[in-house]
C-alpha atoms as a PDB file:
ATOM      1  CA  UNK A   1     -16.441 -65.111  12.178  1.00  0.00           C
ATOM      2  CA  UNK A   2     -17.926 -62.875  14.823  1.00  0.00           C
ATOM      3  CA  UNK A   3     -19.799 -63.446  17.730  1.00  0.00           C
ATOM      4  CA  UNK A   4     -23.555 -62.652  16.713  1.00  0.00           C
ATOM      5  CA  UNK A   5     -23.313 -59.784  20.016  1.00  0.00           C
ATOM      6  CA  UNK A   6     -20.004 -58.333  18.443  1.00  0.00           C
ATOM      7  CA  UNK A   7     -21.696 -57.385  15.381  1.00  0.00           C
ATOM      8  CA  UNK A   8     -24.000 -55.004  15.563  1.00  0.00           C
ATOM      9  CA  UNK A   9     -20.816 -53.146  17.820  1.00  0.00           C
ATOM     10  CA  UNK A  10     -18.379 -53.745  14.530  1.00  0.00           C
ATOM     11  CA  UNK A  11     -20.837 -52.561  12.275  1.00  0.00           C
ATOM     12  CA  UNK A  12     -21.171 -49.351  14.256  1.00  0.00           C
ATOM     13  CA  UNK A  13     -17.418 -48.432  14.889  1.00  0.00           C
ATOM     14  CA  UNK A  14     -16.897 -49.089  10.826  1.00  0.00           C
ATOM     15  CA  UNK A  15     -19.701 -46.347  10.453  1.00  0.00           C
ATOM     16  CA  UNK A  16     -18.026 -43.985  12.583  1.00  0.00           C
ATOM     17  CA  UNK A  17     -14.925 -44.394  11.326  1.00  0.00           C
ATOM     18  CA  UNK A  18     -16.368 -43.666   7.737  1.00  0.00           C
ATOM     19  CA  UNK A  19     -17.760 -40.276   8.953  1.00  0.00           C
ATOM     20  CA  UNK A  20     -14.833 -39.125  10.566  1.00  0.00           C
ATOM     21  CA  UNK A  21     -12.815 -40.173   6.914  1.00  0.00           C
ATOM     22  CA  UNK A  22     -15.284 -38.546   5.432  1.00  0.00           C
ATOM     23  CA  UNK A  23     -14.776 -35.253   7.635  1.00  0.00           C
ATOM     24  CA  UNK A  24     -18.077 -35.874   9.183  1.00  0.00           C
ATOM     25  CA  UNK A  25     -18.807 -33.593  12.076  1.00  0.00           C
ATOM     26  CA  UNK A  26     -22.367 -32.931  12.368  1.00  0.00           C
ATOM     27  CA  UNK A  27     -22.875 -30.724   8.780  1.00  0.00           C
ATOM     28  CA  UNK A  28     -24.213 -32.610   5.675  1.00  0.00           C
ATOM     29  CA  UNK A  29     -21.584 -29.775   3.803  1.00  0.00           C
ATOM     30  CA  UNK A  30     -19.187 -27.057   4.318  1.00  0.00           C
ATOM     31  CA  UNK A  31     -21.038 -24.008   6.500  1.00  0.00           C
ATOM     32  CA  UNK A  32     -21.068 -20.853   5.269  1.00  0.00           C
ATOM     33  CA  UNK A  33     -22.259 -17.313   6.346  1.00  0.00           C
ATOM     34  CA  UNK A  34     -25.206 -17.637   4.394  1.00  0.00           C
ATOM     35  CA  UNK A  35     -26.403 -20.426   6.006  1.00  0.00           C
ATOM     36  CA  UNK A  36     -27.157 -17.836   9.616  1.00  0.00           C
ATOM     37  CA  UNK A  37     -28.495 -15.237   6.988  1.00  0.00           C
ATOM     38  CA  UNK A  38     -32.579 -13.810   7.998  1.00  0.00           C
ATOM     39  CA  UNK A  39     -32.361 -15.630  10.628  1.00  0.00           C
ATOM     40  CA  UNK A  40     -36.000 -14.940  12.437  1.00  0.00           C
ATOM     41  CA  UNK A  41     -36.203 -12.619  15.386  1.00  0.00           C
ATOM     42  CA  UNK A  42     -37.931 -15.519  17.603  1.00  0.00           C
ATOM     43  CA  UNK A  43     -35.544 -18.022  16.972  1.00  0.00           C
ATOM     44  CA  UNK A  44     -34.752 -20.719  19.746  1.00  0.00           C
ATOM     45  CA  UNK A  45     -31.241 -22.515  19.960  1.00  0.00           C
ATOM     46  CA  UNK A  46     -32.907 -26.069  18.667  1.00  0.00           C
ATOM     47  CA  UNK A  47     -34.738 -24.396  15.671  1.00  0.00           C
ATOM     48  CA  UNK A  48     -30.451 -22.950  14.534  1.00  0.00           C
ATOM     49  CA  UNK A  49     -29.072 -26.447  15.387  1.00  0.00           C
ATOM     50  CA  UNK A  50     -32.144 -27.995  12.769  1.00  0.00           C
ATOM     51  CA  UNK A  51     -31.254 -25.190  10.645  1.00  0.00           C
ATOM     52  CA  UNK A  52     -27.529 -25.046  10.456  1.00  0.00           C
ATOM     53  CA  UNK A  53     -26.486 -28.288  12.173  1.00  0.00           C
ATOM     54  CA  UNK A  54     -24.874 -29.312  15.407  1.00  0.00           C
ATOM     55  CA  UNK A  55     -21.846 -26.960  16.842  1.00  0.00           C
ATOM     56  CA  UNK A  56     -18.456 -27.957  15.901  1.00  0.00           C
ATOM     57  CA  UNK A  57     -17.403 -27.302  19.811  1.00  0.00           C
ATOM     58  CA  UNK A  58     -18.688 -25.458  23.191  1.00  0.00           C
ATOM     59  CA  UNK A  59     -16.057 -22.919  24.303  1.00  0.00           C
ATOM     60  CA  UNK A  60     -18.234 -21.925  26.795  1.00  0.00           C
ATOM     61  CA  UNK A  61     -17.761 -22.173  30.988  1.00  0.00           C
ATOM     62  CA  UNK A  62     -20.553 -21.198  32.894  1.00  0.00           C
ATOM     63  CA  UNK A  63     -22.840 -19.936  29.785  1.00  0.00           C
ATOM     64  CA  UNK A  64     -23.473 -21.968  26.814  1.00  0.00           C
ATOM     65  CA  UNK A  65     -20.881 -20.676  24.314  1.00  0.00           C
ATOM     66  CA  UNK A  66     -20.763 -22.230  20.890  1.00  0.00           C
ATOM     67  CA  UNK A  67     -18.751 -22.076  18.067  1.00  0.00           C
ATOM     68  CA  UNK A  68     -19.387 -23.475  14.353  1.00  0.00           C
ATOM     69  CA  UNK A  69     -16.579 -23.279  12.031  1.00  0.00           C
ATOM     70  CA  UNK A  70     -17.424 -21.893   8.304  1.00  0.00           C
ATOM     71  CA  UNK A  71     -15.678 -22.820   5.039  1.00  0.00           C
ATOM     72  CA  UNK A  72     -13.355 -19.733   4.902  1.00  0.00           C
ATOM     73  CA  UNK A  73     -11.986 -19.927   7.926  1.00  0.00           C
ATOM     74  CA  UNK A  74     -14.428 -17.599   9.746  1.00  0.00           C
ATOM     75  CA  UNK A  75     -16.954 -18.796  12.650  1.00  0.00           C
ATOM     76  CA  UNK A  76     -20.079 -18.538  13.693  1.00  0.00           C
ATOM     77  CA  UNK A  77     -20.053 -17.516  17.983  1.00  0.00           C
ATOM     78  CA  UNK A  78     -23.736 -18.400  19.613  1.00  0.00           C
ATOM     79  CA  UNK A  79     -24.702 -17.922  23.173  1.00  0.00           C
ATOM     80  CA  UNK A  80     -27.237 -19.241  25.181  1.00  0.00           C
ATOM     81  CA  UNK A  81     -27.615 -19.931  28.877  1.00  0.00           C
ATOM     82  CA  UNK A  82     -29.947 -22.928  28.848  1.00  0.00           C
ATOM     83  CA  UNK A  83     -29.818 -23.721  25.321  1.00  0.00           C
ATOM     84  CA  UNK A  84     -33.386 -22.613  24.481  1.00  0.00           C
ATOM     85  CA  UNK A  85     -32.901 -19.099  24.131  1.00  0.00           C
ATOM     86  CA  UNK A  86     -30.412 -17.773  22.357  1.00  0.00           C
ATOM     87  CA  UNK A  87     -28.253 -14.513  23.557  1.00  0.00           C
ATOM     88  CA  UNK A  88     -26.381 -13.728  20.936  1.00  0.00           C
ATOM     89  CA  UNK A  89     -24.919 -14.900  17.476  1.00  0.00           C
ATOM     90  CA  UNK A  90     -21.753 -13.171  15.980  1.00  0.00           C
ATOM     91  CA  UNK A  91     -19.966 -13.787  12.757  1.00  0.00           C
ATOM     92  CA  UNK A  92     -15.608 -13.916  13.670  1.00  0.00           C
ATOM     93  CA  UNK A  93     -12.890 -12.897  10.699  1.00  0.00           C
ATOM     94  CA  UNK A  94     -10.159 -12.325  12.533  1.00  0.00           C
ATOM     95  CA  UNK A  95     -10.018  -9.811  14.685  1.00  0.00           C
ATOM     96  CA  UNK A  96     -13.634  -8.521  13.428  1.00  0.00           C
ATOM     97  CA  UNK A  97     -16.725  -9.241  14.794  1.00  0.00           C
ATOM     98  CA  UNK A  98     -20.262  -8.629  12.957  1.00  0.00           C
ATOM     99  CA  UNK A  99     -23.361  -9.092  15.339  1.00  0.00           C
ATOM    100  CA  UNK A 100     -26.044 -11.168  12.891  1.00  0.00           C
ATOM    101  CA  UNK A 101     -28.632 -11.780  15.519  1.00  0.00           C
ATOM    102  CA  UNK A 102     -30.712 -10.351  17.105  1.00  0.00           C
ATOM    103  CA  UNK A 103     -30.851  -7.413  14.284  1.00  0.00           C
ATOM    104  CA  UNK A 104     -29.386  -4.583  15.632  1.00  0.00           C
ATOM    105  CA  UNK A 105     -32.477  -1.919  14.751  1.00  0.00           C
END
């Protein structure tokens, strides 16, 4: 038997460890480009992370650069500098790169 202070701890790790099993990492399911389609021309950076979920990882140095991976192997680039505002977002297959927001006019 545990220690009554270890097991709120135990009960924790054994509910991360399920997520990561389960391929948890921040997105309820698999992302895909629809999911950054109309995408609003005021949009802020927290109003995409309620939207589409947290980034998968921050490539960025300097500026806020991140990066979500989508189902088919594409991603999703976003920039920000402070994480409010957001710069740009591009859509990455390979070697080409589709601007979705803002809307080029």
């Amino acid at each position: 038997m545990l220690p009554r202070r270890l097991a709120p701890v135990c009960v924790a790790v054994f509910l991360a460890s399920i997520a990561v099993a389960a391929g948890g990492d921040g997105h309820q399911k698999p992302l895909t480009i629809e999911a950054f389609a109309k995408l609003p021309d005021d949009l802020t950076f927290p109003q995409l992370v309620h939207r589409v979920g947290e980034p998968d990882d921050d490539i960025g140095s300097g500026l806020f650069i991140y990066r979500y991976h989508l189902a088919d192997g594409s991603f999703v680039i976003v920039s920000t500098g402070d994480r409010q505002r957001i710069g740009t977002i591009t859509h990455i297959v390979g070697a080409e790169e589709t601007q979705l927001w803002p809307h080029r006019k």
